[in-house]
N, C-alpha and C. Protein backbone atom coordinates (compact mmCIF):
# COMPACT_ATOMS: atom_id res chain seq x y z
N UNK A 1 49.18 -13.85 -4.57
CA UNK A 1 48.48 -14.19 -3.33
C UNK A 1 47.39 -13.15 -3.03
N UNK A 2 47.68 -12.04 -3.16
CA UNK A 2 46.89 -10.81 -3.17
C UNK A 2 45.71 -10.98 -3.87
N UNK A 3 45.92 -11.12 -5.11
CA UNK A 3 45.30 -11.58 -6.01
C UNK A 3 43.83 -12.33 -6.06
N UNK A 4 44.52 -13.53 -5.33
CA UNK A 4 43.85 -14.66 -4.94
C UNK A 4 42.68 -14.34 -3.55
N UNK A 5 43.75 -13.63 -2.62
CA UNK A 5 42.52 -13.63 -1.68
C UNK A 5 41.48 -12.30 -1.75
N UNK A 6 41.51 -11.57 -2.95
CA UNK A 6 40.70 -10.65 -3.49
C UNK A 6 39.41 -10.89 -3.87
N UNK A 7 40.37 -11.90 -5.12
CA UNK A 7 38.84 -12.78 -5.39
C UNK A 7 37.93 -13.36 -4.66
N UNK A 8 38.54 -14.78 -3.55
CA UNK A 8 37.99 -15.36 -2.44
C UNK A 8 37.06 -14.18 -2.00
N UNK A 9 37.18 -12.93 -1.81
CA UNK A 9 36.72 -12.34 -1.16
C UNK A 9 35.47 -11.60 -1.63
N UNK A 10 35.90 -11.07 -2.79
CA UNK A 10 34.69 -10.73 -3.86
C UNK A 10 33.31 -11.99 -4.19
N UNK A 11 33.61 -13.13 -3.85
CA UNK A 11 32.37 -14.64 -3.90
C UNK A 11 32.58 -14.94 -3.05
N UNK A 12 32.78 -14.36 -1.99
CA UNK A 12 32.47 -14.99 -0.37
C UNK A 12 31.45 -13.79 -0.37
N UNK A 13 31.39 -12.49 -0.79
CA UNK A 13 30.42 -11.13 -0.46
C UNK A 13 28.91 -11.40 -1.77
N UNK A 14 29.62 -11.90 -2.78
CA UNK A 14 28.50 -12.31 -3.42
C UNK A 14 27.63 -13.86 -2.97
N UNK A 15 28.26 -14.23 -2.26
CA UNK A 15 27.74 -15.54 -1.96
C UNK A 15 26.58 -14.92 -0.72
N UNK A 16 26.75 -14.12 0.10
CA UNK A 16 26.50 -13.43 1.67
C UNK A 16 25.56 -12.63 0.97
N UNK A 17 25.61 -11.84 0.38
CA UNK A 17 24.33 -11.30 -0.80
C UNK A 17 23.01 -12.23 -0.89
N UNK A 18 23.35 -13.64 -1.58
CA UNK A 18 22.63 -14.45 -2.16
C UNK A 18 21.82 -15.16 -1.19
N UNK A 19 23.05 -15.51 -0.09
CA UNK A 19 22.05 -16.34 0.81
C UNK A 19 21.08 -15.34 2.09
N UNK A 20 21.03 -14.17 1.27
CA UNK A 20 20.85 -12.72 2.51
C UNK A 20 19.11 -13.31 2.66
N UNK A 21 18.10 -13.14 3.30
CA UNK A 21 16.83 -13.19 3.52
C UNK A 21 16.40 -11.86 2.22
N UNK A 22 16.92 -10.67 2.12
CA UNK A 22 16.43 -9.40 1.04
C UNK A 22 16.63 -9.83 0.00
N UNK A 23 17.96 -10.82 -0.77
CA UNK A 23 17.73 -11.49 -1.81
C UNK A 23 17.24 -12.88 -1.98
N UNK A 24 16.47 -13.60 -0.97
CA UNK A 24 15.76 -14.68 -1.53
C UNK A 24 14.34 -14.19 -2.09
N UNK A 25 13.96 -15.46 -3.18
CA UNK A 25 12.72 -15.71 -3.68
C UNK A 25 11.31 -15.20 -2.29
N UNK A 26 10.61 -15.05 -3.29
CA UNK A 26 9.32 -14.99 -2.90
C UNK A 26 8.46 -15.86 -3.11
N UNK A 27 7.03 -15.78 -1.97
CA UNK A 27 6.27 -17.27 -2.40
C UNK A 27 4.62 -16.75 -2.14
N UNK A 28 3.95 -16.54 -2.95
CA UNK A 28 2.32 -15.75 -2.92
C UNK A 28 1.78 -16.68 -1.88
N UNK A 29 0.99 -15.92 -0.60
CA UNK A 29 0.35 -16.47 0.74
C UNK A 29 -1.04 -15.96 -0.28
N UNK A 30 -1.65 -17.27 -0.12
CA UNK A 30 -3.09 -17.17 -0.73
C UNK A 30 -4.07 -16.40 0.24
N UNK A 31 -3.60 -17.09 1.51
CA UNK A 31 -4.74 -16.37 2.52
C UNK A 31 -5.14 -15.07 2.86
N UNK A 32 -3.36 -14.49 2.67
CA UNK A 32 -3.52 -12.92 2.51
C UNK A 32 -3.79 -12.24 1.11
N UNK A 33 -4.11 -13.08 0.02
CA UNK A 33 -4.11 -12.00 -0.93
C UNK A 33 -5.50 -11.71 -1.26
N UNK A 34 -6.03 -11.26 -2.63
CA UNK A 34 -7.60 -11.30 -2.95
C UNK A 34 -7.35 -10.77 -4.47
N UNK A 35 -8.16 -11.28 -5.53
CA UNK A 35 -8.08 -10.73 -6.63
C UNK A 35 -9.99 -11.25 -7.06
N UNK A 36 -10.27 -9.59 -7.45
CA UNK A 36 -11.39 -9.34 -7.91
C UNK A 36 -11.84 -8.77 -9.05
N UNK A 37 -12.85 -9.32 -9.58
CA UNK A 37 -13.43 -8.65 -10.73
C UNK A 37 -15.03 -8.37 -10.39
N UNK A 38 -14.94 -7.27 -11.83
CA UNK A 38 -16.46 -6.54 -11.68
C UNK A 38 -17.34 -7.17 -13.00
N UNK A 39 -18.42 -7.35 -12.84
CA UNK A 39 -19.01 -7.62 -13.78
C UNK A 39 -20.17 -6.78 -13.61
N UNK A 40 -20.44 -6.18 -15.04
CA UNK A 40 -21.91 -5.22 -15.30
C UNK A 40 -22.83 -5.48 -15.97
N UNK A 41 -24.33 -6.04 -15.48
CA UNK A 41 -25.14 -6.38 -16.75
C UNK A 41 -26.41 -5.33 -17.06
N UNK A 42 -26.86 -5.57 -17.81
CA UNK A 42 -27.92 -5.13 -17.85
C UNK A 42 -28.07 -3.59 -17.52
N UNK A 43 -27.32 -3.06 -18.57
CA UNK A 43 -26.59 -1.66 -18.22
C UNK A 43 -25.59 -0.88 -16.96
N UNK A 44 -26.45 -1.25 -15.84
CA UNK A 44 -25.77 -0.85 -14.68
C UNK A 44 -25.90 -1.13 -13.33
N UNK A 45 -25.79 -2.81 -13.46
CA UNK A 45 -26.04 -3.41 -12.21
C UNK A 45 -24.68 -3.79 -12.30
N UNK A 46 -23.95 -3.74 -11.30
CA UNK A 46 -22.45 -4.39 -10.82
C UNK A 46 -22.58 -5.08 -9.54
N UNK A 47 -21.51 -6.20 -10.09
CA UNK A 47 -21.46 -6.81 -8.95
C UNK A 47 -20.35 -7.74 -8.91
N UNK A 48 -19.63 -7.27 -7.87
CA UNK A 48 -18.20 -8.36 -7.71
C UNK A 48 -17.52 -9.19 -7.35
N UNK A 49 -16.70 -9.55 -7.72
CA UNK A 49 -16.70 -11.47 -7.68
C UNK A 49 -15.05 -11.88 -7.80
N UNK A 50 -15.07 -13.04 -7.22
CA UNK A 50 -13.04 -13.16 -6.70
C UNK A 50 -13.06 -14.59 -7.01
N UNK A 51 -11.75 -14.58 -7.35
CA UNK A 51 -11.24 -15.92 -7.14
C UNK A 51 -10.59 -16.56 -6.17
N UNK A 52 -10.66 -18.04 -5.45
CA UNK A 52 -10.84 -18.15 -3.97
C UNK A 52 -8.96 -18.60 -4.13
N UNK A 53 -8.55 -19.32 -4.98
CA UNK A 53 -7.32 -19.95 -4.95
C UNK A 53 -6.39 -19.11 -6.36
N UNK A 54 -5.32 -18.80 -5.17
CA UNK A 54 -4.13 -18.03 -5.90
C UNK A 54 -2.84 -18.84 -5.88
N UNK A 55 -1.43 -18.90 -6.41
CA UNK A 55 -0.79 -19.16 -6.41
C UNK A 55 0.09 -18.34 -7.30
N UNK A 56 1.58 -18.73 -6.86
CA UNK A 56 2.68 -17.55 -7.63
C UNK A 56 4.13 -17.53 -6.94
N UNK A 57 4.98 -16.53 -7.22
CA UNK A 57 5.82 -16.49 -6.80
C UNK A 57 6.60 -15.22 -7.21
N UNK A 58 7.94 -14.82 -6.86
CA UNK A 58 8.66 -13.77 -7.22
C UNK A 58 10.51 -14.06 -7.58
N UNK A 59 10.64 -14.52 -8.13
CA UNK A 59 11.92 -14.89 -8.29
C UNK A 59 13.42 -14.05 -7.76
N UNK A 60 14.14 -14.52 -7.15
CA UNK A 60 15.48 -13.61 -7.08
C UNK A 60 16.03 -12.74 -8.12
N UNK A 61 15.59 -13.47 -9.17
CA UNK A 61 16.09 -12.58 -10.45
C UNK A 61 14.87 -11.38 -10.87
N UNK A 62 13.56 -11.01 -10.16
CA UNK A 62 12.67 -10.47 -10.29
C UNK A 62 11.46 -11.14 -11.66
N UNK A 63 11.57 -12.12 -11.51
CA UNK A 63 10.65 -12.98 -12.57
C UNK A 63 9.00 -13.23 -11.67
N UNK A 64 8.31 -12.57 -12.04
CA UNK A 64 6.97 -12.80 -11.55
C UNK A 64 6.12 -13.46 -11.95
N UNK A 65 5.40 -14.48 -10.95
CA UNK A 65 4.47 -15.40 -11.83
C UNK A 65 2.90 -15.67 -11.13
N UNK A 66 2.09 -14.93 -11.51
CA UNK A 66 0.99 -16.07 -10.69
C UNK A 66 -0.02 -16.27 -11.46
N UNK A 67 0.03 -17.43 -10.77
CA UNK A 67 -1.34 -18.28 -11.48
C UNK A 67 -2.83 -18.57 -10.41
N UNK A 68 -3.54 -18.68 -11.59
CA UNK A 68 -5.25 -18.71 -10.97
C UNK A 68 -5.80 -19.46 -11.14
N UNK A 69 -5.93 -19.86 -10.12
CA UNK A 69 -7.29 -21.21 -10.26
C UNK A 69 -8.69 -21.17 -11.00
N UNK A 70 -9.24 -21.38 -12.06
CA UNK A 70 -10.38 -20.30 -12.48
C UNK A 70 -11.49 -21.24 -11.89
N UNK A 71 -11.17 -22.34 -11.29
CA UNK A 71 -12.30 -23.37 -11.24
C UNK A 71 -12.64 -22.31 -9.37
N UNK A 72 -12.15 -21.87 -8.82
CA UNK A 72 -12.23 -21.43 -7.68
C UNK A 72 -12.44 -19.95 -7.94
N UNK A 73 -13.37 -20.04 -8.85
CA UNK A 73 -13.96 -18.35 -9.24
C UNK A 73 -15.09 -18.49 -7.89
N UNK A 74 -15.56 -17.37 -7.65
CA UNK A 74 -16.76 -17.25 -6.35
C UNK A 74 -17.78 -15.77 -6.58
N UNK A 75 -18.95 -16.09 -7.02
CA UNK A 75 -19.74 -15.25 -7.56
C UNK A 75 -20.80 -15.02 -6.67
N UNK A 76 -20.64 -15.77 -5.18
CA UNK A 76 -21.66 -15.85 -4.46
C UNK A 76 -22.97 -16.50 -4.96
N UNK A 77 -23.27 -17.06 -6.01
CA UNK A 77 -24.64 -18.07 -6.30
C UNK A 77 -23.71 -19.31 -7.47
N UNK A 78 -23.82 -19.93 -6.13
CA UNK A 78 -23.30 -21.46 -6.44
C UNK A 78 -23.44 -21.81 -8.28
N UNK A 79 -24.90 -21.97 -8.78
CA UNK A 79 -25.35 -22.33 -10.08
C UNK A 79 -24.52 -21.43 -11.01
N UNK A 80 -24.43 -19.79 -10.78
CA UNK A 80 -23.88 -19.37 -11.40
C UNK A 80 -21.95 -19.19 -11.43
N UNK A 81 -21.44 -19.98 -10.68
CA UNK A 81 -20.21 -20.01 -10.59
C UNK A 81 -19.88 -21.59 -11.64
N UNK A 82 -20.95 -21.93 -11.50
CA UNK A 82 -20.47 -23.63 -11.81
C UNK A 82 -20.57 -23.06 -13.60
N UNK A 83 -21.80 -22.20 -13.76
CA UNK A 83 -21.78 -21.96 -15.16
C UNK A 83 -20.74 -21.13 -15.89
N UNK A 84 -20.15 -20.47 -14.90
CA UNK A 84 -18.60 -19.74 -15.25
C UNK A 84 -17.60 -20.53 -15.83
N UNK A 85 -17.47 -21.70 -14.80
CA UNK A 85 -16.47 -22.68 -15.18
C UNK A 85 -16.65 -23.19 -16.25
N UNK A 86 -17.96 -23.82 -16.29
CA UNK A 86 -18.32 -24.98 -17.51
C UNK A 86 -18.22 -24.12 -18.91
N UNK A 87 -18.75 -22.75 -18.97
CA UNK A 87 -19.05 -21.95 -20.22
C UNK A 87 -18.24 -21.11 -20.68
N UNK A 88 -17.94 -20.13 -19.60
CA UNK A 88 -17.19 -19.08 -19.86
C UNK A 88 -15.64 -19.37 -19.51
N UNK A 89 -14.49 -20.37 -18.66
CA UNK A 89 -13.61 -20.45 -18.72
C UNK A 89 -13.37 -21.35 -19.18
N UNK A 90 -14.08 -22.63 -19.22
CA UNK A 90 -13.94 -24.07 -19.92
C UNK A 90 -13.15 -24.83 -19.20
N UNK A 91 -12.89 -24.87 -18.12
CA UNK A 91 -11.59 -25.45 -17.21
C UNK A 91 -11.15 -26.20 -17.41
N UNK A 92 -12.51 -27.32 -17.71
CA UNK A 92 -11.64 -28.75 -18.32
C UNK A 92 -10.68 -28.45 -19.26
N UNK A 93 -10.16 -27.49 -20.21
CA UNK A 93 -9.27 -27.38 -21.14
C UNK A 93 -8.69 -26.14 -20.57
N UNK A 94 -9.35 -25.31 -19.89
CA UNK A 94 -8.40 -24.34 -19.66
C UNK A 94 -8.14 -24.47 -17.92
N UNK A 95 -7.44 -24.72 -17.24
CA UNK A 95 -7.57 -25.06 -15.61
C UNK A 95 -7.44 -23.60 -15.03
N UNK A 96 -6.15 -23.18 -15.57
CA UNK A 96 -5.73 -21.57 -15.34
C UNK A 96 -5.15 -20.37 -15.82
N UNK A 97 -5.56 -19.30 -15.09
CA UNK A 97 -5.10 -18.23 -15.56
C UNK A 97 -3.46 -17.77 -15.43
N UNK A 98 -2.67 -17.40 -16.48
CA UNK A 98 -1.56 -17.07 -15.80
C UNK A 98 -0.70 -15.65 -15.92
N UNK A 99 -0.38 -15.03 -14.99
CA UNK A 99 0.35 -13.49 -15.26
C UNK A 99 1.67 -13.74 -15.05
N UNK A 100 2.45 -13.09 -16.15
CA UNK A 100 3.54 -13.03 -15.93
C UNK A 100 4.47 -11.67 -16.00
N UNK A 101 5.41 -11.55 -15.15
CA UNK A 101 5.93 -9.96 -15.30
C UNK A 101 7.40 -9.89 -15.34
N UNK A 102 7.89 -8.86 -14.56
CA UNK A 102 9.52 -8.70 -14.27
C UNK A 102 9.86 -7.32 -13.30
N UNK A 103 10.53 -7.56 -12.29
CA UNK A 103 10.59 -6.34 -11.31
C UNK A 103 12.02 -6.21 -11.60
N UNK A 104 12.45 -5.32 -10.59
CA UNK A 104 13.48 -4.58 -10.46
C UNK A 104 13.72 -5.43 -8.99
N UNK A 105 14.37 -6.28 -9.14
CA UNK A 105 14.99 -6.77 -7.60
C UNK A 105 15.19 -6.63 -6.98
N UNK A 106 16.40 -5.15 -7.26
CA UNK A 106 17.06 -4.53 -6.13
C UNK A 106 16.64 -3.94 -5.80
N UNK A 107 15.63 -3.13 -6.10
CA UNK A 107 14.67 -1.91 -5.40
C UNK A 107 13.75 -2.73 -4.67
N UNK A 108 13.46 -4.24 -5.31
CA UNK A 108 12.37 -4.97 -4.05
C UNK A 108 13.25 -4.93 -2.88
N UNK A 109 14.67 -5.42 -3.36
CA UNK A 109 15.16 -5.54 -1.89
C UNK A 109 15.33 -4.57 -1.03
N UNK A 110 15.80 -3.85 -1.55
CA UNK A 110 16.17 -2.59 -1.02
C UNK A 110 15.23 -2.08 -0.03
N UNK A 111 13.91 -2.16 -0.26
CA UNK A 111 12.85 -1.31 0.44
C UNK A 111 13.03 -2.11 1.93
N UNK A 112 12.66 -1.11 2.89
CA UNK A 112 12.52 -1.47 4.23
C UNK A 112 11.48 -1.26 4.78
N UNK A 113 11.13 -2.20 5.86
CA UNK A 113 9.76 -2.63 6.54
C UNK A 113 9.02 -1.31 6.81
N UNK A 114 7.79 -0.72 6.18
CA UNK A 114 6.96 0.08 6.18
C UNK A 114 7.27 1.38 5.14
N UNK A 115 8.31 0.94 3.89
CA UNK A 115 8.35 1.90 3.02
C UNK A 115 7.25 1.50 1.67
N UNK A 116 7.07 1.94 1.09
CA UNK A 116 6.42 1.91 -0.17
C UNK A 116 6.96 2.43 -1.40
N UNK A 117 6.20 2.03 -2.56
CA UNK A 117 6.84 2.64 -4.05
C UNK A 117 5.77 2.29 -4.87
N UNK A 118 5.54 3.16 -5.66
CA UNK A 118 4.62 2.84 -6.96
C UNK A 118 5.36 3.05 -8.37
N UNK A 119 4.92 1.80 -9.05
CA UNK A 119 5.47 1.07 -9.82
C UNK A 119 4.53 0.80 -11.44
N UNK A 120 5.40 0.82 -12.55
CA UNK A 120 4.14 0.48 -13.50
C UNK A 120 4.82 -1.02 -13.94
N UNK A 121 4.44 -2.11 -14.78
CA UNK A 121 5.11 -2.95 -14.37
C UNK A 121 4.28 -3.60 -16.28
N UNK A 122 5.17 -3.83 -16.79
CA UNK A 122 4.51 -4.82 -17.80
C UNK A 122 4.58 -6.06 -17.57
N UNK A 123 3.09 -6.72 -17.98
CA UNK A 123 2.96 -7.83 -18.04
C UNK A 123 1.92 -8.64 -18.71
N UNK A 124 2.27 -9.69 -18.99
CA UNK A 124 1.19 -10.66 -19.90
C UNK A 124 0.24 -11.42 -19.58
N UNK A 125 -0.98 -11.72 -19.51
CA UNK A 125 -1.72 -12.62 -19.26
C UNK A 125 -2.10 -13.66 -20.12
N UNK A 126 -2.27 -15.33 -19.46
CA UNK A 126 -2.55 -16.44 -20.53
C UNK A 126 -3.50 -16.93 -20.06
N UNK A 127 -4.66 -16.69 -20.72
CA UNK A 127 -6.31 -17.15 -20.58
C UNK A 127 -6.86 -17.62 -21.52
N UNK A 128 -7.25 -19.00 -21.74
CA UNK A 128 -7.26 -19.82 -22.52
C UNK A 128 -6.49 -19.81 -23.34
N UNK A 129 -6.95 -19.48 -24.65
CA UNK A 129 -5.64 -19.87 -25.69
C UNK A 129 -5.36 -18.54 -25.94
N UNK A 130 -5.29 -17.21 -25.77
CA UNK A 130 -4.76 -16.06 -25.67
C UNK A 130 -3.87 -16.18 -24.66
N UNK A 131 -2.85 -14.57 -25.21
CA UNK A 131 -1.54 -13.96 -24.15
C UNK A 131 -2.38 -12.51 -24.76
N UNK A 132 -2.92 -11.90 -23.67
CA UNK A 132 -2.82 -10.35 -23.57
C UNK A 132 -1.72 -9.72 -23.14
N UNK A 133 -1.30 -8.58 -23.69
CA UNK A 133 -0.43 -7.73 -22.80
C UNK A 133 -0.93 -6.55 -21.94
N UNK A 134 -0.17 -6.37 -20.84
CA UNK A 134 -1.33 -5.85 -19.51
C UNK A 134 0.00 -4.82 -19.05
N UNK A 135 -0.49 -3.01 -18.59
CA UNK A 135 0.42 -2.28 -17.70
C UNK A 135 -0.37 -2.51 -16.78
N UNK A 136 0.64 -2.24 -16.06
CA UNK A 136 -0.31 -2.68 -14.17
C UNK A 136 0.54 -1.64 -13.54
N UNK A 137 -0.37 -0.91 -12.81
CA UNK A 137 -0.34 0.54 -12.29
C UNK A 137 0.05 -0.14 -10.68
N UNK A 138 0.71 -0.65 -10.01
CA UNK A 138 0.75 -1.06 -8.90
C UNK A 138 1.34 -0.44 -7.65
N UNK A 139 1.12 -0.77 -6.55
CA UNK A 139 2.38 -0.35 -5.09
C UNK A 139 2.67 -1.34 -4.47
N UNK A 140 4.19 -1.13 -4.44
CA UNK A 140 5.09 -2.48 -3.66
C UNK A 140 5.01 -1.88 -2.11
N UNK A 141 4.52 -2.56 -1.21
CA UNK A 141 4.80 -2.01 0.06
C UNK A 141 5.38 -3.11 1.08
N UNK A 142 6.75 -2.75 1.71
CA UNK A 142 7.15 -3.72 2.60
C UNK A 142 6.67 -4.29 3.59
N UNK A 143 5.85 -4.84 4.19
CA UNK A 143 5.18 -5.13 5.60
C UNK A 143 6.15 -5.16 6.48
N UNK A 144 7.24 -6.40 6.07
CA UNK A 144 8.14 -6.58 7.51
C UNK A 144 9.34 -7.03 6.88
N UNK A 145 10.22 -7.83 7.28
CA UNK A 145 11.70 -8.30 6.96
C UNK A 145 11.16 -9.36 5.92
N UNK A 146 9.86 -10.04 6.14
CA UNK A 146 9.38 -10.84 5.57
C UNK A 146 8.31 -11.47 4.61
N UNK A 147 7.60 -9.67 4.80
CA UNK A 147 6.44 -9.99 4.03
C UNK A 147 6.34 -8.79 3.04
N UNK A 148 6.02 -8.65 1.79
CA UNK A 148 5.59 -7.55 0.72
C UNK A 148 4.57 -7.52 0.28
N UNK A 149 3.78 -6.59 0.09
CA UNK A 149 2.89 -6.15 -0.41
C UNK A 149 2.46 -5.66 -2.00
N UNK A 150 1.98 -6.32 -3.10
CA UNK A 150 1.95 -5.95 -4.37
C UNK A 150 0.09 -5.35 -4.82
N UNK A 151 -0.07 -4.36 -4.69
CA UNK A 151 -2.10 -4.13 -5.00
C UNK A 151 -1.62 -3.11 -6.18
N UNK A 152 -3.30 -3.75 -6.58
CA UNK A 152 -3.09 -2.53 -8.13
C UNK A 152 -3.43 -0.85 -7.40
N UNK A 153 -2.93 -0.10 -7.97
CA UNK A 153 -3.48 1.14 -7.63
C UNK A 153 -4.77 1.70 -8.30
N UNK A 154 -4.96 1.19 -9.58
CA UNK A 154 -6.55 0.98 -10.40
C UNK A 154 -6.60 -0.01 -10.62
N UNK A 155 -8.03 -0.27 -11.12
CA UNK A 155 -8.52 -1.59 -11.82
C UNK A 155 -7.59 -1.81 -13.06
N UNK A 156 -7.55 -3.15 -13.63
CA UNK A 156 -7.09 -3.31 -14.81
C UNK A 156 -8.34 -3.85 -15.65
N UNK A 157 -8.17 -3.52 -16.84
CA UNK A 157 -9.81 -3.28 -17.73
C UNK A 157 -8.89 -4.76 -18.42
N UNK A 158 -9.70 -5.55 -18.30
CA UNK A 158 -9.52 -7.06 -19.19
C UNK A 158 -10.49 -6.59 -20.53
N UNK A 159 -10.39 -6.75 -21.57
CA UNK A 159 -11.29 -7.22 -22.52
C UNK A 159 -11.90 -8.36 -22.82
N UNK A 160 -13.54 -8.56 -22.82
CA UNK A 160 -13.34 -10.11 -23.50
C UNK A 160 -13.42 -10.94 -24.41
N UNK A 161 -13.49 -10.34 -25.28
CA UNK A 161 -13.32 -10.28 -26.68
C UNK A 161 -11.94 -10.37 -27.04
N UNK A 162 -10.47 -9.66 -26.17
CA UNK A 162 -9.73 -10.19 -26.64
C UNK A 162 -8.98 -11.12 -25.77
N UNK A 163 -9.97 -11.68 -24.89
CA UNK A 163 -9.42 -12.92 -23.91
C UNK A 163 -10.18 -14.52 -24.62
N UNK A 164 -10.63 -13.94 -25.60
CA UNK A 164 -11.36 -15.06 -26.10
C UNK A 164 -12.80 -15.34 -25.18
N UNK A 165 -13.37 -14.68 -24.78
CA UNK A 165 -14.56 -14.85 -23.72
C UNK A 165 -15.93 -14.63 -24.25
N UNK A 166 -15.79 -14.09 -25.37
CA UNK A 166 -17.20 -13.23 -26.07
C UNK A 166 -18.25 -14.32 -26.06
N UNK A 167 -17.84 -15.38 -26.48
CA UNK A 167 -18.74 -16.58 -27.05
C UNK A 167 -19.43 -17.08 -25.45
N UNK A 168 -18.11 -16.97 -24.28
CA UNK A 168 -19.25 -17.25 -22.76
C UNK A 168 -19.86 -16.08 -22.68
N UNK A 169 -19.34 -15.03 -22.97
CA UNK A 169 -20.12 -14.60 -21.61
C UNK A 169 -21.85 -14.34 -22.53
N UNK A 170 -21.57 -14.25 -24.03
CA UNK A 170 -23.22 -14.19 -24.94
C UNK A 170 -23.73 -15.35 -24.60
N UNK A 171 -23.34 -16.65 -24.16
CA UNK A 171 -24.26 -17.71 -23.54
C UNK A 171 -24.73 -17.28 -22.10
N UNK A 172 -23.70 -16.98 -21.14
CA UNK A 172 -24.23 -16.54 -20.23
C UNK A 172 -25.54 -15.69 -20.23
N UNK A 173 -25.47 -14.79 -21.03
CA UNK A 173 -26.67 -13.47 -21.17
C UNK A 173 -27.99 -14.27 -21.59
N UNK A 174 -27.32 -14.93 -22.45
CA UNK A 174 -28.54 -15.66 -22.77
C UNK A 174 -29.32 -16.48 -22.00
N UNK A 175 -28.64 -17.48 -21.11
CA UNK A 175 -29.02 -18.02 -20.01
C UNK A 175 -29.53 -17.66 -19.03
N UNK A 176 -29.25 -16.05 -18.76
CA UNK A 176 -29.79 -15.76 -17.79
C UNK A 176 -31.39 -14.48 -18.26
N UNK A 177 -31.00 -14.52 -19.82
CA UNK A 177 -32.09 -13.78 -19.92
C UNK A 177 -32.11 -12.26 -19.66
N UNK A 178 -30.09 -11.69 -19.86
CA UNK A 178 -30.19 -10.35 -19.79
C UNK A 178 -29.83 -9.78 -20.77
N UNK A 179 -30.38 -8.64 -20.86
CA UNK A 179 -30.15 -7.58 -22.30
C UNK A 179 -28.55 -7.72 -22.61
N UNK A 180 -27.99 -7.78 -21.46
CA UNK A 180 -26.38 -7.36 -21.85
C UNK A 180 -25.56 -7.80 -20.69
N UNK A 181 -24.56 -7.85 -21.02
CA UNK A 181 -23.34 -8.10 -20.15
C UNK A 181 -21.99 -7.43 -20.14
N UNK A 182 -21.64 -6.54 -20.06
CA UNK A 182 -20.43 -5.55 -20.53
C UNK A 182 -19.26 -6.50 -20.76
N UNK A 183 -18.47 -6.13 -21.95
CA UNK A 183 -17.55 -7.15 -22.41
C UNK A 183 -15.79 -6.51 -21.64
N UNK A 184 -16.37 -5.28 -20.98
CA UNK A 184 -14.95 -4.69 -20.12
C UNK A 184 -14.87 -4.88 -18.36
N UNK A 185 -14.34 -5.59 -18.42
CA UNK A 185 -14.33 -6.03 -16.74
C UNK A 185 -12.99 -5.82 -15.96
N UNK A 186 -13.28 -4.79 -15.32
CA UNK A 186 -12.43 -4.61 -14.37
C UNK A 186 -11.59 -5.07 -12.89
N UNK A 187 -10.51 -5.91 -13.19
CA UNK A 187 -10.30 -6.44 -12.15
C UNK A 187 -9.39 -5.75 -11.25
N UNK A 188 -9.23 -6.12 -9.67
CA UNK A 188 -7.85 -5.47 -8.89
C UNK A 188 -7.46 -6.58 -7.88
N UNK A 189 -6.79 -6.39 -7.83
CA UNK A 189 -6.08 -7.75 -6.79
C UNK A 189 -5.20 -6.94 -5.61
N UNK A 190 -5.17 -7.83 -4.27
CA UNK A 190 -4.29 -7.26 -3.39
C UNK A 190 -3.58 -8.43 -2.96
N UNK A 191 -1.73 -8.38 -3.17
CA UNK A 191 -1.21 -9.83 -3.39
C UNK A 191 -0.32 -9.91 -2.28
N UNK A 192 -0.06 -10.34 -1.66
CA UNK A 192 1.02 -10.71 -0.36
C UNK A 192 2.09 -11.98 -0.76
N UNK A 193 3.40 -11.44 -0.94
CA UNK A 193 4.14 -12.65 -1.13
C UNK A 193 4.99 -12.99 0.30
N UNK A 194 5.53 -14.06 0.78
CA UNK A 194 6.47 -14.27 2.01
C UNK A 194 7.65 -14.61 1.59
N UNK A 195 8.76 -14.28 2.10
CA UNK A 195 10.16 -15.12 1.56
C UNK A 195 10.20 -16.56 1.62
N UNK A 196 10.93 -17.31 0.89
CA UNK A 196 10.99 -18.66 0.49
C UNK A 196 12.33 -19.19 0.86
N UNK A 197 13.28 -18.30 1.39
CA UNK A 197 14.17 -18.80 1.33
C UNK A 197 15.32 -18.20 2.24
């Protein structure tokens, strides 16, 4: 009998765990987040540019996922965003970008409203028909009971040459008639997820 109501008791505390608000899923708020890249041409003109639609999530088991809309790239000149899509991401065949990672759960949970932690975090990216592998230098910061905070602490240097991009972005240059276009682009993102559950 002892026995018995030991156990009961041990998956009644794991059950109270599970359905806790610190161990549910996460769900990426587009409105709060932002992910940007730099682009450099023509030796040393920069200028930077985001993508408008995010999506993602954070799993209970610490499984991280988000995906990018690439058709909702925003370069500020309309003509040249449309030529992003059509040339350099191909949308019609490629729609989106996708990152994938893995946290430490319990330390997500664990943290309390206005603590922080910096974190290195491996993860992969799938852009067109490539998977890069990516460290991401990041900080988890709690906002509230309900909201977390994930930003890079540096840029992350994409290659594009090994994202498969070389072939847009040398049309691009060409199109626009510049000496060059740097093939290392630095992006950073600032990501807000909400609980889901």
């Amino acid at each position: 009998m002892r026995f018995a109501t030991t156990v009961l008791s041990v998956l009644t505390f794991a059950m109270v765990l599970l359905a806790s608000p610190a161990w549910a899923g996460w769900e990426l708020d587009n409105a709060g987040s932002t992910l940007t890249f730099v682009s450099v041409k023509a030796g040393d003109l920069g200028e930077v540019h985001r993508f408008d639609t995010l999506s993602g999530s954070i799993s209970r088991q610490g499984a991280v996922e988000v995906v990018v809309d690439l058709a909702s790239v925003d370069t500020l000149i309309p003509i040249r965003d449309q030529r992003m899509r059509d040339i350099l991401f191909e949308v019609t065949r490629f729609p989106t970008a996708t990152l994938q990672a893995a946290v430490d759960a319990g330390k997500l949970a664990a943290l309390l409203p206005g603590q922080t932690e910096a974190v290195s975090v491996m993860a992969t990216l799938a852009l067109k028909s490539q998977t890069l592998p990516l460290t991401l230098d990041v900080l988890v910061a709690r906002l509230s009971e309900t909201q977390i905070l994930v930003a890079s602490r540096q840029p992350v240097i994409v290659n594009a040459g090994e994202a498969g991009l070389v072939d847009g972005v040398e049309q691009l240059r060409e199109i626009a008639g510049l000496p060059s276009i740097s093939k290392a682009v630095p992006v950073s993102f600032v990501l807000v997820f909400r609980q889901n559950g």
